[in-house]
Protein backbone atom coordinates (compact mmCIF):
# COMPACT_ATOMS: atom_id res chain seq x y z
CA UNK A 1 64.22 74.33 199.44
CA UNK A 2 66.43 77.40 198.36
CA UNK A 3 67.33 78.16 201.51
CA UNK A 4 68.52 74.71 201.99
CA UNK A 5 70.67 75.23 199.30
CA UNK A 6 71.85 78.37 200.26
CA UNK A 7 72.89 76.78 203.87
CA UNK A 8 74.66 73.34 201.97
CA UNK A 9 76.81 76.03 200.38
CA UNK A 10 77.26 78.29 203.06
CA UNK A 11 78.74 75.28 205.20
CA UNK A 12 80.74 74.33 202.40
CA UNK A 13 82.06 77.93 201.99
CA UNK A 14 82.93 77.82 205.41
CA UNK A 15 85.21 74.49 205.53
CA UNK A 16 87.27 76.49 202.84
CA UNK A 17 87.73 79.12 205.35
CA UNK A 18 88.77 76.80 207.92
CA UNK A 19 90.30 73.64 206.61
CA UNK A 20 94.01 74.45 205.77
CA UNK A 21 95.65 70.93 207.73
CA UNK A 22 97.54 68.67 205.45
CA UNK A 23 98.05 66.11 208.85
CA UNK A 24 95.12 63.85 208.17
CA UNK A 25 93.99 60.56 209.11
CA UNK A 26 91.99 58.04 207.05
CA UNK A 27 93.19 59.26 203.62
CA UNK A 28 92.09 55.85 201.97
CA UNK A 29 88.79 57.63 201.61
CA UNK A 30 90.51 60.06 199.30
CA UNK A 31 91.48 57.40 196.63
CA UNK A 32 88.31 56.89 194.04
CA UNK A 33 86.23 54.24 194.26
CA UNK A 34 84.41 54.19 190.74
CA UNK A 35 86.35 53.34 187.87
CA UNK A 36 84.93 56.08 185.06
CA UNK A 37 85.84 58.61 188.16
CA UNK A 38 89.54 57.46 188.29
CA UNK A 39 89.89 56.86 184.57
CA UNK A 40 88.92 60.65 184.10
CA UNK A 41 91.83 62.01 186.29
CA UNK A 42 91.05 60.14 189.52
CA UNK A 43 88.25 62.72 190.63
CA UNK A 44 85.27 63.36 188.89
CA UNK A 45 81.77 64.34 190.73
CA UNK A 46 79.63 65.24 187.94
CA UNK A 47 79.20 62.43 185.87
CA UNK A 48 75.32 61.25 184.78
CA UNK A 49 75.58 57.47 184.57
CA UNK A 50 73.15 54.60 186.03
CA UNK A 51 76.55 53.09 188.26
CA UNK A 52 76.00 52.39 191.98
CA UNK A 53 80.22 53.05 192.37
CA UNK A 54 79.27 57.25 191.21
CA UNK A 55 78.08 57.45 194.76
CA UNK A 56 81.26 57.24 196.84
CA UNK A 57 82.32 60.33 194.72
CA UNK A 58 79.12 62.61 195.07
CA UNK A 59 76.56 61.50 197.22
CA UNK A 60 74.32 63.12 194.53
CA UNK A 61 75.00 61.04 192.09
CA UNK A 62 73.24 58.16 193.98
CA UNK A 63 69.80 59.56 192.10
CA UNK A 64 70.80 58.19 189.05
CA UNK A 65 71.12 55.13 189.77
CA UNK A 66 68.27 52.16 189.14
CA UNK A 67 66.37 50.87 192.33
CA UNK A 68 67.80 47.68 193.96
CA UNK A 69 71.28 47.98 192.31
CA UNK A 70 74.11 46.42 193.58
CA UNK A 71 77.89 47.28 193.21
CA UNK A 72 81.03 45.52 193.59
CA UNK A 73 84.24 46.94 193.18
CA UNK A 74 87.99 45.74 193.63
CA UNK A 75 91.24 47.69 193.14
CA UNK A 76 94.98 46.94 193.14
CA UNK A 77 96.35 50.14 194.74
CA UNK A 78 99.80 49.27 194.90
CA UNK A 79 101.72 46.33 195.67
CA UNK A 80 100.40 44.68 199.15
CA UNK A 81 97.68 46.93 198.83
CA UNK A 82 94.37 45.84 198.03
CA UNK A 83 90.97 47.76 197.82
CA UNK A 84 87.29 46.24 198.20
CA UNK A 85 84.25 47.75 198.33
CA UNK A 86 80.34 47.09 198.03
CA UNK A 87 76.60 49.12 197.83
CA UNK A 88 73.02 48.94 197.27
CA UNK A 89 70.98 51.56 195.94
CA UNK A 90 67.34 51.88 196.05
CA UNK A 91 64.84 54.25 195.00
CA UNK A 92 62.20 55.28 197.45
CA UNK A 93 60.02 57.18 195.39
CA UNK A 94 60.37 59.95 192.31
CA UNK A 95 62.22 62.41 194.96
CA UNK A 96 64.44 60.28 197.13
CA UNK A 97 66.78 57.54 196.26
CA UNK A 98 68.62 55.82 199.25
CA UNK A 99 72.40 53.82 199.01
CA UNK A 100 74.09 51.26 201.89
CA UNK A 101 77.91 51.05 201.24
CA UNK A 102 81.29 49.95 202.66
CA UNK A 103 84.90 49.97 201.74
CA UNK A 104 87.63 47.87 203.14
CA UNK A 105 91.27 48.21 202.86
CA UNK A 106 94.18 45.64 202.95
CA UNK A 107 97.51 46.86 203.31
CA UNK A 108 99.22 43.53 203.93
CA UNK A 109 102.05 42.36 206.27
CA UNK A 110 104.71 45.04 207.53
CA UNK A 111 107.52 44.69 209.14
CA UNK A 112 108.05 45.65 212.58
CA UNK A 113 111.60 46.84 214.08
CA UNK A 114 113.28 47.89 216.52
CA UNK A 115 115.08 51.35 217.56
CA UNK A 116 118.06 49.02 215.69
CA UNK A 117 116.10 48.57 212.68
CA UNK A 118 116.11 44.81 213.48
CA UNK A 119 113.16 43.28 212.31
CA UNK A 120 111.40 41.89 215.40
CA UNK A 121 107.76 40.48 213.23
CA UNK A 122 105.38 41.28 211.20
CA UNK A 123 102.27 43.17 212.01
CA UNK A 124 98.85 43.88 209.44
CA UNK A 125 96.79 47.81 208.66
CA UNK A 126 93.65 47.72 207.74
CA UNK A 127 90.47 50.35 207.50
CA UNK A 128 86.88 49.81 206.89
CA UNK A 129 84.02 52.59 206.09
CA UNK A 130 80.29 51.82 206.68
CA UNK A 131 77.74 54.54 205.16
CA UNK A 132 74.58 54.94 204.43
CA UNK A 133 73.68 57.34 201.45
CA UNK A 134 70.33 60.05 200.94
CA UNK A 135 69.47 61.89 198.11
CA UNK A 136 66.48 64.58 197.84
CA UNK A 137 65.20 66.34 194.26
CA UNK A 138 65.51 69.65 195.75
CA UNK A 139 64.39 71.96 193.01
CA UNK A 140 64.47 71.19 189.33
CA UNK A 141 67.22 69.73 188.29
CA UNK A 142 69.17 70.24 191.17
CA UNK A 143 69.88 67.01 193.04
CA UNK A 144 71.06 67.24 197.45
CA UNK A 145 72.74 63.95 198.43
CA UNK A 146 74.36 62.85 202.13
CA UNK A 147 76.20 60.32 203.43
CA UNK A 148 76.59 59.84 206.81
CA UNK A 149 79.87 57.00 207.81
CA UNK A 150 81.70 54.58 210.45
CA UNK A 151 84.88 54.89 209.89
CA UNK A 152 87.52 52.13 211.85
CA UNK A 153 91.29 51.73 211.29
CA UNK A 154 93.56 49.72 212.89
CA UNK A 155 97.21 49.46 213.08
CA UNK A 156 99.22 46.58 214.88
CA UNK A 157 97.69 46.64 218.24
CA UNK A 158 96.13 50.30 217.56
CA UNK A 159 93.40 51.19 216.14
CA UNK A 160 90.46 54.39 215.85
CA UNK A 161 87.25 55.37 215.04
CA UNK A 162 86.04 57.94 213.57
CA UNK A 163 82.55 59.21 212.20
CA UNK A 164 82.11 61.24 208.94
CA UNK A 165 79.38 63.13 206.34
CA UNK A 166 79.58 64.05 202.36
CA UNK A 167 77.67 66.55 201.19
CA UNK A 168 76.78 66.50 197.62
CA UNK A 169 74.91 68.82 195.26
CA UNK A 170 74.32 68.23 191.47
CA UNK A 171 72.78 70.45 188.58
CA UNK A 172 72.09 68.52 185.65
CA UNK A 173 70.05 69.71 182.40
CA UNK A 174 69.61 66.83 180.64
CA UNK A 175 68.48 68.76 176.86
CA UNK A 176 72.20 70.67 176.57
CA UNK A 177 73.52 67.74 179.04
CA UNK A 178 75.36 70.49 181.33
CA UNK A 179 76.36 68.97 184.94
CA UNK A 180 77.82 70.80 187.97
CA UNK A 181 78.25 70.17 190.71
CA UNK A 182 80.02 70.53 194.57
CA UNK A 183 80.96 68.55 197.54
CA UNK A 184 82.24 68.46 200.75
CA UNK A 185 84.11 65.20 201.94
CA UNK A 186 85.06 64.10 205.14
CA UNK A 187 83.18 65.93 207.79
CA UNK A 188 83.63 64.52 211.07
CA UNK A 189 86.14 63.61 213.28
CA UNK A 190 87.73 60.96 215.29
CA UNK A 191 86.04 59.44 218.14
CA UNK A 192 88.94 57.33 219.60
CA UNK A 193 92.53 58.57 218.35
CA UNK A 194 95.50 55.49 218.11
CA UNK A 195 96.36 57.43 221.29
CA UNK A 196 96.41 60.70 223.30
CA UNK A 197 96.29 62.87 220.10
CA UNK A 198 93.45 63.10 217.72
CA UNK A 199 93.83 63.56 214.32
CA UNK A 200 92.08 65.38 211.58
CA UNK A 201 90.24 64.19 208.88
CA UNK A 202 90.85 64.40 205.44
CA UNK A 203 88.02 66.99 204.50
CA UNK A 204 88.21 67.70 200.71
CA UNK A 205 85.95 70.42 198.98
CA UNK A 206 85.50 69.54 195.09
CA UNK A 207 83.81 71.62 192.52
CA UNK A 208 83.29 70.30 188.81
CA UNK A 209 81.27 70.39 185.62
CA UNK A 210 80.89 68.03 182.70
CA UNK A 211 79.78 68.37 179.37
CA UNK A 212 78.97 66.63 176.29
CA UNK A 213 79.94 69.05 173.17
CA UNK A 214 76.96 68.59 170.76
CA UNK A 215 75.36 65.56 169.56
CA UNK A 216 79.31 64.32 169.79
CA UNK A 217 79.74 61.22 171.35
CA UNK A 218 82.84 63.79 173.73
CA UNK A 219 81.73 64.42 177.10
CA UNK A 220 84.66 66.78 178.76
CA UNK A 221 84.75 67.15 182.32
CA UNK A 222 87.17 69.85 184.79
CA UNK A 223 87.09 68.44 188.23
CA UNK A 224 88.92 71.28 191.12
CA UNK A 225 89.87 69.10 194.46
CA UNK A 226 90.81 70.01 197.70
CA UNK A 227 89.75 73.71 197.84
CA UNK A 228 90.49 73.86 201.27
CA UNK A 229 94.03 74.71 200.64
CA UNK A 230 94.56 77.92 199.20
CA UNK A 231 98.62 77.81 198.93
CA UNK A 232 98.78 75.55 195.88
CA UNK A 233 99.25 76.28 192.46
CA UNK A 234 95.72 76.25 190.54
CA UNK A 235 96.87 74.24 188.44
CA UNK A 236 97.35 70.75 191.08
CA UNK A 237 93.80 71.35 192.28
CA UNK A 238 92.74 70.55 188.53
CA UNK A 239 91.77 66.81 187.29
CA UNK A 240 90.83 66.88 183.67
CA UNK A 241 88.95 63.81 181.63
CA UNK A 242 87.68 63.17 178.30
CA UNK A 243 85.02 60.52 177.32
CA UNK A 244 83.56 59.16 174.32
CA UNK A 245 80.30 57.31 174.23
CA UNK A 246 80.30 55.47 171.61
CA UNK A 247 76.96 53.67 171.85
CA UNK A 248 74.33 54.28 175.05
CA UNK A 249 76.26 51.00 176.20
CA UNK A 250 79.91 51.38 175.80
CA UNK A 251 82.21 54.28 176.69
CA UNK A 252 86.22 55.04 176.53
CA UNK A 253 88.25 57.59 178.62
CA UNK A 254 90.88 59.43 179.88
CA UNK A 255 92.52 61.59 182.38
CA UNK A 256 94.81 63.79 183.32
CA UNK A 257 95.91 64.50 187.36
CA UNK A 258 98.51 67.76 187.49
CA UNK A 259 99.16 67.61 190.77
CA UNK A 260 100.14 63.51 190.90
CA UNK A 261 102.50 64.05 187.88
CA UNK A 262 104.20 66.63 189.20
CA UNK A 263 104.35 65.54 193.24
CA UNK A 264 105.86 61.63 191.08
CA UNK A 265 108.56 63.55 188.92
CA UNK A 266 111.97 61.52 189.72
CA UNK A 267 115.33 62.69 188.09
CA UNK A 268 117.17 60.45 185.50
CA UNK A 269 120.06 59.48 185.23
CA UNK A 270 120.74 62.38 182.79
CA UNK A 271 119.44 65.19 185.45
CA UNK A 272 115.90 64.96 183.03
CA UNK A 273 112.88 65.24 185.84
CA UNK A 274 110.17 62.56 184.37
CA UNK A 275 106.79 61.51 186.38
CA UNK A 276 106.73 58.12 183.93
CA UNK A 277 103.50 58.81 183.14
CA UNK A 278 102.16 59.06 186.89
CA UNK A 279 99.29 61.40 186.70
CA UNK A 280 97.59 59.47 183.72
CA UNK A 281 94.73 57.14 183.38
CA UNK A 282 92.69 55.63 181.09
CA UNK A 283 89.20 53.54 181.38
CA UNK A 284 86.45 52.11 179.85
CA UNK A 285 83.26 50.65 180.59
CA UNK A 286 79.94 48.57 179.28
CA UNK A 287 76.99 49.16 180.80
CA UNK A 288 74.03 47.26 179.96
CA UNK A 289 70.21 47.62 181.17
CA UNK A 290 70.94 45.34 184.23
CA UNK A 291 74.53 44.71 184.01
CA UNK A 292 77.54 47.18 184.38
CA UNK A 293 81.37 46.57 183.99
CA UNK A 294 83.70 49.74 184.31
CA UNK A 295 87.41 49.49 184.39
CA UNK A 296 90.28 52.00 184.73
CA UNK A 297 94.05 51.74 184.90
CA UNK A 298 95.80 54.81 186.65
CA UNK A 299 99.58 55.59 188.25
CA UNK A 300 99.76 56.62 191.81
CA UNK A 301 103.29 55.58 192.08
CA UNK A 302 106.18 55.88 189.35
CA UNK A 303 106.75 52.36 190.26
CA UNK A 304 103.76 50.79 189.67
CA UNK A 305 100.31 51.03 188.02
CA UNK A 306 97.01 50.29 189.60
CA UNK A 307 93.74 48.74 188.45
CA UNK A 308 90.61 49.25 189.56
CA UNK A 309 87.56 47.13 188.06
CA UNK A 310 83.83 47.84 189.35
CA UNK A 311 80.57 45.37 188.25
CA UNK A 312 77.00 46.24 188.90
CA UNK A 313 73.73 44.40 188.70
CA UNK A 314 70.16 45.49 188.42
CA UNK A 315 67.67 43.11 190.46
């Protein structure tokens, strides 16, 4: 098992080395999924909680979550844009815990023009993910998890596949409550381009730890996203989040994403650059012994805000 390890992060090492494009395709499958993820900065992968939506951000995380679970989730990415995804996790046995999921995305009527820019009808986008998720107790403590996914997207009268695999590995002590952990996103690539050129996919290495300070109720968490590109500042690969559990049941949060506040600043009318709080978002959740409710509010757009609500039940 240690050299399995070894080789997950070996591989992962190596996309770094090799993963510099910024032309990607698919990049609805960077935008989070669970709702404590996105209200603690919009990436988190190292969160312990019993919530089936943990598993589109670390396929790891999958092991915490009760047998024959199922998750619904529903965000309001922007205007037009609408987000919908499902899973069900079960547990096969005190090693291995296995997770079906899909995502779906909306983006609503667009115009179509010509060379003119006269509007000549209306035409819909959409993309759908299909995956199935595994997760192995490789040594103590230290969780593997992989999900292997269909990926289809359609534009108009085009439209791709593609196939792709997560890789996912968690250390979590549960006595000092320490979690790290590191995945690779997106592995894959397109088997049917839109047309003659195929496109890359949006691989994304993450690294991140949590942890709870004390017997606090403060869990702190420093998430580091797409690793793959060396030339930006440290600084916009960093996601930070803060959460306080106030009872086993009922938890609050927030986040902070560097690199969206910055990449959203917009100048006043007074020459004053201002990101109107783009790069914030806040959450909070109850999660009961069969039934889950999580919801976050974050700013992708200095326009407008978006909300993303996940619900879980426990057969």
């Amino acid at each position: 098992m240690k050299k399995l390890v070894f080789t997950v992060l070996l591989t992962i090492f190596a996309i770094c080395a090799n993963s510099q494009e910024s032309q990607t395709e698919y990049n609805f499958l960077r935008i989070p999924v669970s709702a404590h993820a996105a209200a603690l900065g919009g990436d988190n992968i190292t969160i312990i909680e019993d919530d089936p939506s943990l598993g589109f951000s670390n396929p790891a995380l999958a092991a915490s979550v009760s047998d024959r679970t199922i998750g619904l989730n529903y965000m309001n990415f922007m205007s037009g844009v609408n987000m919908g995804s499902a899973s069900y996790n079960g547990v096969i046995n005190d090693k291995m815990t296995w997770a079906a999921d899909a995502q779906y995305v909306n983006y609503g009527s667009i115009k179509e023009v010509d060379e003119n820019n006269i509007q000549t009808g209306t035409f819909t986008a959409n993309d759908i993910a299909v995956g199935g998720i595994f997760t192995y107790l490789l040594l103590k403590n230290v969780v593997g998890g992989i999900t292997a996914k269909f990926i289809y997207s359609s534009l108009g009268s085009y439209n791709s596949f593609a196939m792709g695999v997560d890789l996912g590995l968690n250390w979590y002590e549960p006595e000092t409550e320490w979690s790290v952990s590191i995945v690779a996103k997106n592995l894959g690539g397109q088997l049917k381009a839109y047309d003659d050129i195929y496109e890359k996919m949006p691989i994304d290495v993450q690294a991140g730890v949590s942890k709870r300070l004390g017997n606090s109720p403060i869990r702190l968490s420093a998430t580091l996203v797409d690793l793959t590109h060396y030339n930006y500042k440290f600084v916009h690969h960093l996601n930070l989040g803060v959460d306080v559990l106030l009872s086993e049941s009922f938890w609050i949060g927030g986040g902070y994403n560097f690199r969206r506040s910055d990449e959203m600043k917009i100048k006043g009318s007074d020459d004053d650059e201002s990101s109107h709080m783009a790069g914030l978002s806040i959450g909070a959740g109850l999660n009961l012994e069969r039934f889950k409710i999580n919801v976050a509010y974050s700013k992708y757009h200095v326009s407008s805000g978006s909300l993303l609500v996940n619900l879980g039940y426990s057969l």
